[in-house]
Protein backbone atom coordinates (compact mmCIF):
# COMPACT_ATOMS: atom_id res chain seq x y z
CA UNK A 1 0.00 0.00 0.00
CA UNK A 2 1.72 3.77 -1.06
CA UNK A 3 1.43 6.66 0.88
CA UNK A 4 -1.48 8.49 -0.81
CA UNK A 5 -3.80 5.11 -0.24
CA UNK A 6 -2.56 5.16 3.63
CA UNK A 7 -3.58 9.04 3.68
CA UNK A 8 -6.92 8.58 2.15
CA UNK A 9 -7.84 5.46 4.58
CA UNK A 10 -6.61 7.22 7.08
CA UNK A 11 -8.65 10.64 6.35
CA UNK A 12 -12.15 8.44 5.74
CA UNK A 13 -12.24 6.74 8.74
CA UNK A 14 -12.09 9.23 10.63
CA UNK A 15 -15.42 10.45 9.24
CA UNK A 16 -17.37 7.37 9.43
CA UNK A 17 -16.73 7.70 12.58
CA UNK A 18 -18.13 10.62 13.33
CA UNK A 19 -21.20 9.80 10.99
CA UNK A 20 -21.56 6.49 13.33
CA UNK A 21 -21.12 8.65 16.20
CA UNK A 22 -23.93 11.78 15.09
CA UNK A 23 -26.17 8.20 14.05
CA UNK A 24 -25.93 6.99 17.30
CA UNK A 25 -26.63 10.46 18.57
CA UNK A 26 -29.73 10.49 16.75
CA UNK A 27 -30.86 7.08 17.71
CA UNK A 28 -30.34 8.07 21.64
CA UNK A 29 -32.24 11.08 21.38
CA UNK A 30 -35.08 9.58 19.54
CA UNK A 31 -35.09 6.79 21.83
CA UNK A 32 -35.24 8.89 24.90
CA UNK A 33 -38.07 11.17 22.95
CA UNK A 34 -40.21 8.20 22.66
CA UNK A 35 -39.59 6.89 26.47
CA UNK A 36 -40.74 10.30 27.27
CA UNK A 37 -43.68 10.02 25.99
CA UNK A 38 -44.63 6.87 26.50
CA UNK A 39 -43.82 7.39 30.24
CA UNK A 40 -46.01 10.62 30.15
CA UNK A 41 -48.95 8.53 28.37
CA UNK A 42 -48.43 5.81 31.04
CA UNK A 43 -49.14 8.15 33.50
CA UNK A 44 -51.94 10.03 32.56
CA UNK A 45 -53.38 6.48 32.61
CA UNK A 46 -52.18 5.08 35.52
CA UNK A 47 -53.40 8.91 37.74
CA UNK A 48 -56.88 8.01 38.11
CA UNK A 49 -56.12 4.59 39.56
CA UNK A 50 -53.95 6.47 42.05
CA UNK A 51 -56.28 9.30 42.74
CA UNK A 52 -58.38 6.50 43.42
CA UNK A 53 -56.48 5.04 45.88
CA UNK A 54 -55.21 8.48 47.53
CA UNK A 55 -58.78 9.46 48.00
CA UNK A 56 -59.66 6.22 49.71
CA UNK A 57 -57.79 7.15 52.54
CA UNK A 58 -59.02 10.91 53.11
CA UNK A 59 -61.98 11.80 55.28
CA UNK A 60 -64.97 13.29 53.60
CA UNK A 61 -64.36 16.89 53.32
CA UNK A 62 -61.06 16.20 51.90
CA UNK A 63 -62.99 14.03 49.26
CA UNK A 64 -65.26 17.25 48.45
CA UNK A 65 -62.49 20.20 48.70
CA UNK A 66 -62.36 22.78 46.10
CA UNK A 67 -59.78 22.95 44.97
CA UNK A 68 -58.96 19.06 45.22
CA UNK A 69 -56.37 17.71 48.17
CA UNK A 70 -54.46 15.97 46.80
CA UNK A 71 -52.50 14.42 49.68
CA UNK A 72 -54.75 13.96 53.09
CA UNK A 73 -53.22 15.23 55.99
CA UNK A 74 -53.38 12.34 58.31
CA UNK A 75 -54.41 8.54 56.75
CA UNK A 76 -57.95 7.85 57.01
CA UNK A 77 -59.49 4.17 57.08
CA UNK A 78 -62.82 5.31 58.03
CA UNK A 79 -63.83 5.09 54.48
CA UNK A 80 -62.59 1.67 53.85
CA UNK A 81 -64.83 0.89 57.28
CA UNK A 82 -67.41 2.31 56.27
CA UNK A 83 -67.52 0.29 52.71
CA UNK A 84 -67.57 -3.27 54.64
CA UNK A 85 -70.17 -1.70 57.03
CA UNK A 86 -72.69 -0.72 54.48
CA UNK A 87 -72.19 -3.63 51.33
CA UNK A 88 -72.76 -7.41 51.92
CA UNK A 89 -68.84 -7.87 50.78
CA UNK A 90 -68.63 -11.37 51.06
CA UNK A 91 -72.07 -12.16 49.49
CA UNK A 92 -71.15 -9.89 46.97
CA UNK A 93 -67.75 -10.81 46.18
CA UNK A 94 -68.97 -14.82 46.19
CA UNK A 95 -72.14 -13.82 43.67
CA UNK A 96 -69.10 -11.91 41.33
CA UNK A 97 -66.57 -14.94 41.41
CA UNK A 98 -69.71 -17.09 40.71
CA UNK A 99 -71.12 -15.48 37.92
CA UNK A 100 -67.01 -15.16 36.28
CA UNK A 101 -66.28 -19.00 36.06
CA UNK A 102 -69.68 -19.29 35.04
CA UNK A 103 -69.52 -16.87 32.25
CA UNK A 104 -65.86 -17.90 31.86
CA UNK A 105 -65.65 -21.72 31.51
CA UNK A 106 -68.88 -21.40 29.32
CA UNK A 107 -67.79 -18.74 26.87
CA UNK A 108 -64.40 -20.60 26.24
CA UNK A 109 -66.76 -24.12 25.63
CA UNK A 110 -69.41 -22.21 23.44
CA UNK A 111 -67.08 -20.16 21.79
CA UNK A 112 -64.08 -22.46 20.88
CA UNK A 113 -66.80 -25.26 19.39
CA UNK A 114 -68.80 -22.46 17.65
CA UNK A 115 -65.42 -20.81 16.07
CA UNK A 116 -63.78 -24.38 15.31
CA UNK A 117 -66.96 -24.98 13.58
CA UNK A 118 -66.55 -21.78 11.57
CA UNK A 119 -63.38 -21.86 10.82
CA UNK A 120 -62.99 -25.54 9.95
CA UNK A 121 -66.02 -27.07 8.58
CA UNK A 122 -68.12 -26.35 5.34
CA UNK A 123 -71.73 -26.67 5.50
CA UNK A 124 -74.63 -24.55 3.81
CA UNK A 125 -74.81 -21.12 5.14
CA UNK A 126 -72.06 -21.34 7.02
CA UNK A 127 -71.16 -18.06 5.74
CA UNK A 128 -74.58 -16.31 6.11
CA UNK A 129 -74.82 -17.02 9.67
CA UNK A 130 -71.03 -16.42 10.46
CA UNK A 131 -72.43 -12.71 8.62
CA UNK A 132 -75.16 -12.70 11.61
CA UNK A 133 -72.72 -13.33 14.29
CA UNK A 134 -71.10 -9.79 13.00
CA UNK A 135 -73.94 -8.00 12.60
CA UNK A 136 -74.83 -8.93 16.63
CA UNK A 137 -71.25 -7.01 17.52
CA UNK A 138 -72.64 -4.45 16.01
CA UNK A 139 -75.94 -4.22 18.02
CA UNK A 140 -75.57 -2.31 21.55
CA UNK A 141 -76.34 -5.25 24.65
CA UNK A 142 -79.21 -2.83 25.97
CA UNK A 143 -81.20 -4.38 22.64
CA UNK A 144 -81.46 -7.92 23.48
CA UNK A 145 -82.11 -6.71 27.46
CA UNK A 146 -86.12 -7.26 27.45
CA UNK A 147 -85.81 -10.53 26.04
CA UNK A 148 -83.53 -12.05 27.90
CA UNK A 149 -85.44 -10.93 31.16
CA UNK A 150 -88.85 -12.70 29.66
CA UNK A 151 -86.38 -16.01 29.02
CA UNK A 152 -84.86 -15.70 32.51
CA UNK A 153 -88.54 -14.81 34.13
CA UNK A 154 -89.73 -18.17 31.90
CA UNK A 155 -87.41 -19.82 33.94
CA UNK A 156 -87.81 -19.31 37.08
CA UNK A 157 -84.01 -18.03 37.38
CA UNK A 158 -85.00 -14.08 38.47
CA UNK A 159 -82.79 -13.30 41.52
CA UNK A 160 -80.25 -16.26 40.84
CA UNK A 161 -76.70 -16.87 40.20
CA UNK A 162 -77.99 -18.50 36.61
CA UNK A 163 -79.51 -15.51 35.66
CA UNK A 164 -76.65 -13.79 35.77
CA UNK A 165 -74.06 -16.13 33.98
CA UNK A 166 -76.01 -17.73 31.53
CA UNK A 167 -76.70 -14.91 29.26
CA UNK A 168 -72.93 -13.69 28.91
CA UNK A 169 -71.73 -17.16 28.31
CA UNK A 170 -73.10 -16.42 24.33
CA UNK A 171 -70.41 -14.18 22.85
CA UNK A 172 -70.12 -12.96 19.05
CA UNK A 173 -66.90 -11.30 19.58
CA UNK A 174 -65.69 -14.34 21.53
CA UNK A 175 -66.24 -16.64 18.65
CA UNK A 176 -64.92 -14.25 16.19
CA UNK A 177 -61.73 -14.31 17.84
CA UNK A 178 -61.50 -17.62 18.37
CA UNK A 179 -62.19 -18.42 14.69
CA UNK A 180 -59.71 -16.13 13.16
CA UNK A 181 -57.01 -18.11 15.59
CA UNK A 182 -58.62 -21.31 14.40
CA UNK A 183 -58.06 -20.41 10.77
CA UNK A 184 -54.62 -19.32 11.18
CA UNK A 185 -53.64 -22.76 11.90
CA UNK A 186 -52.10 -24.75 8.82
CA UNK A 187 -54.76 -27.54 7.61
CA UNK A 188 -51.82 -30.35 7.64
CA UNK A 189 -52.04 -30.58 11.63
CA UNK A 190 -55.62 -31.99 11.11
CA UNK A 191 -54.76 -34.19 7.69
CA UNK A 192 -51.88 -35.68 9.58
CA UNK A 193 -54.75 -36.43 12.81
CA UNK A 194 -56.99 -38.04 10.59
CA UNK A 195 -54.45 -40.31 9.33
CA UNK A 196 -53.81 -41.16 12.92
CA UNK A 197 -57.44 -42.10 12.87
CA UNK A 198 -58.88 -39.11 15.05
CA UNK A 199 -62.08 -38.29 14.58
CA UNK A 200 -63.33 -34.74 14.50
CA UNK A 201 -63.90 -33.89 18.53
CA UNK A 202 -60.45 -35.82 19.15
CA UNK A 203 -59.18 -33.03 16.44
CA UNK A 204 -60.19 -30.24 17.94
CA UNK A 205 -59.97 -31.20 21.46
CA UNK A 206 -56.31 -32.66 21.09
CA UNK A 207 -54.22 -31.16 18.42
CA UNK A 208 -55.99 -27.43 17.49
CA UNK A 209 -57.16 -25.67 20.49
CA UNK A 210 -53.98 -26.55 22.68
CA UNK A 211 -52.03 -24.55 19.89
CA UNK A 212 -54.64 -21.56 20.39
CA UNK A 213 -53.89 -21.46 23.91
CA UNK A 214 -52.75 -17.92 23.75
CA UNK A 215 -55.89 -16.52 22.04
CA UNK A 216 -57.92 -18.86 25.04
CA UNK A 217 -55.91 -17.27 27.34
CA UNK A 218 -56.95 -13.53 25.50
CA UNK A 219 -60.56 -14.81 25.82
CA UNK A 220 -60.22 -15.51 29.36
CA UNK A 221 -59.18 -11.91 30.17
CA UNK A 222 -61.59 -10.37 28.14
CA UNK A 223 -64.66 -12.68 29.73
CA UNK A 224 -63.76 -11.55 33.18
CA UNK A 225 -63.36 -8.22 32.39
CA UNK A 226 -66.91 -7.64 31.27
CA UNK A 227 -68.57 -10.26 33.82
CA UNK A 228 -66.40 -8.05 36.81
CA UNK A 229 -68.07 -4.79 35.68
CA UNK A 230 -71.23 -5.50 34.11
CA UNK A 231 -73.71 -3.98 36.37
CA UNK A 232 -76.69 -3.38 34.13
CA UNK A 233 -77.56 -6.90 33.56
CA UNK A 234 -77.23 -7.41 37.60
CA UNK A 235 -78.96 -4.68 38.68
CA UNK A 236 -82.06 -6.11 36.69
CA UNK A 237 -82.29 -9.37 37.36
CA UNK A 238 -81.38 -9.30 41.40
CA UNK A 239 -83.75 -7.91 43.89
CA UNK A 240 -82.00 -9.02 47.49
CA UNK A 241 -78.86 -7.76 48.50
CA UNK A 242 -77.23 -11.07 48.94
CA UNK A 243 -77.54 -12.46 45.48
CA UNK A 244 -76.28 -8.81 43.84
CA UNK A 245 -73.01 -8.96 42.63
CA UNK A 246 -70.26 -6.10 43.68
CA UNK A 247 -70.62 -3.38 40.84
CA UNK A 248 -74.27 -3.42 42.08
CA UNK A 249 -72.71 -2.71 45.55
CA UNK A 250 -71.07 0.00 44.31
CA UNK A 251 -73.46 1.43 42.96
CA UNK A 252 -75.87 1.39 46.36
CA UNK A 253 -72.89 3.52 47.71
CA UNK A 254 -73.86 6.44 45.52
CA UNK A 255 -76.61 8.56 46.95
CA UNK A 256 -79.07 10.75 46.45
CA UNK A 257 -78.26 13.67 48.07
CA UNK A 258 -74.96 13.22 48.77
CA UNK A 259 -71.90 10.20 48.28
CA UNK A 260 -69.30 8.84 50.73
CA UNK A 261 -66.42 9.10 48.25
CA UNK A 262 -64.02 7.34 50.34
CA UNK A 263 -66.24 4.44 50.87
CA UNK A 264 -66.86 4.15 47.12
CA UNK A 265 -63.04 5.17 45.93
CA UNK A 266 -62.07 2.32 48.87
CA UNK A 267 -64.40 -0.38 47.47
CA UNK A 268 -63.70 0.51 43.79
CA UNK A 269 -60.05 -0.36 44.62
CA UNK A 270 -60.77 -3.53 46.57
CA UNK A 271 -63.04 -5.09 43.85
CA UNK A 272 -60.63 -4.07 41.02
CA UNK A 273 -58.13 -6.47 42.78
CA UNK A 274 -59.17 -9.85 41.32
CA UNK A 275 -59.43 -8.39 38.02
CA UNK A 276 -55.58 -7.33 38.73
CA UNK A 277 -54.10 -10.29 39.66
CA UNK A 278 -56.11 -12.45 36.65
CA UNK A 279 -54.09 -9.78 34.48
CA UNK A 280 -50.81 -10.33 35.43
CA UNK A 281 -51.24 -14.17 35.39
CA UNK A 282 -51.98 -14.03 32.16
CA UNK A 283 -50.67 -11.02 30.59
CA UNK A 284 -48.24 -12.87 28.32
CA UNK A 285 -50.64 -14.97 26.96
CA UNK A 286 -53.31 -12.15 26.64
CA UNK A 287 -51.09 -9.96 24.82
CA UNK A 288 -49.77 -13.39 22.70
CA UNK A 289 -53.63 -14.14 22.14
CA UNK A 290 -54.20 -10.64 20.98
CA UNK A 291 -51.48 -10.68 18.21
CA UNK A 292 -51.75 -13.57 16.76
CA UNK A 293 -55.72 -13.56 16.29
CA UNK A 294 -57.38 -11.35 13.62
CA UNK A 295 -54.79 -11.51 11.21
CA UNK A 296 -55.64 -13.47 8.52
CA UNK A 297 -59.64 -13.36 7.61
């Protein structure tokens, strides 16, 4: 190598170098822009679930000061008191877990048979009612709220723990997502079954839904968040306290001339609890779930 090729190497590197360098410059400034604001957004979601707590331990006028106090001056549990004093908890709280792995366990039968069904079997109109199931997503719950009170008054289920399951067990959203994770599955898992000799419940029992465990799993999460916090559907079909489930509670707590906002921020925070800890069991798979479904239609 001559002199003038050593000079030029040596001159270029140099600048790559410092175009590497200003790159990674870049890259750590945009990477700290978008912490920034994904830290801010985090927050402005995670405040109200703090307020929430904050304000369970402040006495009443510090729940109603204007301006807001932010910070109580001394720790109050009189509103956490005064939520197990006036709700039925543990009725309550048994009628809610109830009604959940009622709802739940159903909706994952109804919904993984009805999807597999969709997804993996041809039959006339298969398409036409699959087309019906849609156009229910699109109708608002309150619609359908008349009838199923007449079916659940035909019955004889008014002011039970049936009444309050059964209907949510029947999901069109839950069978849509369950079919589009059914059809995302390659059709040589269930050729290479039936070669095995499997019939078609020994198909979709053993070999497909354990690989749509995820999307179960998103189901799951989904289920119990609507069963914890549906309170219309409660509210009408319950008359005595014990058989009302805990958003009903809740909602007793709100007065008419006045609410105890520490009792209700206190009991808010205990019932959102179970709800919690389902989450973080099953975030991975709920977020896996979520991904892979809906993809491919």
């Amino acid at each position: 190598m001559d002199d003038s090729t050593t000079a030029l190497v040596t001159t270029r590197a140099p600048r790559r170098l410092d175009r590497s360098a200003r790159r990674a410059g870049r890259s750590g400034r945009s990477q700290w822009l978008i912490h920034t604001i994904l830290g801010l957004g985090a927050l402005v979601m995670v405040f109200p679930f703090i307020w929430q707590l904050i304000t369970a331990f402040k006495t009443l006028p510090e729940s109603r000061a204007v301006p807001p106090v932010f910070w109580p001056d001394v720790i109050d549990f009189k509103g956490i008191a005064t939520f197990f004093a006036t709700v039925p908890f543990t009725d309550m709280l048994g009628m809610s877990v109830g009604s959940l792995l009622l709802r739940v366990a159903g909706q994952v039968i109804v919904c993984t048979l009805a999807a597999y069904g969709f997804a993996r079997f041809h039959f006339i109109g298969r398409n036409v009612l699959f087309l019906l199931f849609l156009v229910m997503l699109m109708a608002p719950p309150q619609l359908f709220l008349i009838a199923q009170f007449d079916l659940m008054q035909m019955l004889h289920l008014l002011d039970t723990l049936p009444a309050i399951a059964i209907p949510g067990i029947f999901s069109a959203f839950g069978t849509f997502l369950m079919r589009q994770a059914f059809m995302s599955l390659p059709k040589e898992y269930e050729e290479a079954a039936r070669l095995d000799g499997a019939n078609a419940f020994q198909i979709f029992w053993r070999v497909m839904l354990p690989m749509v465990t995820p999307t179960v799993a998103a189901l799951v999460v989904l289920t119990s968040l609507y069963s914890w916090n549906d309170l219309l559907w409660p509210l009408i079909v319950t008359a005595s306290p014990e058989m009302m489930t805990l958003p009903v509670g809740l909602a007793n707590l709100q007065g008419i001339h006045g609410t105890d906002y520490p009792a209700l921020m206190a009991g808010s925070f205990i019932a959102s609890l179970p709800l919690i800890v389902i989450f973080i069991l099953l975030q991975r798979q709920f977020f896996a779930g979520i991904a892979s479904s809906g993809l491919k239609g």
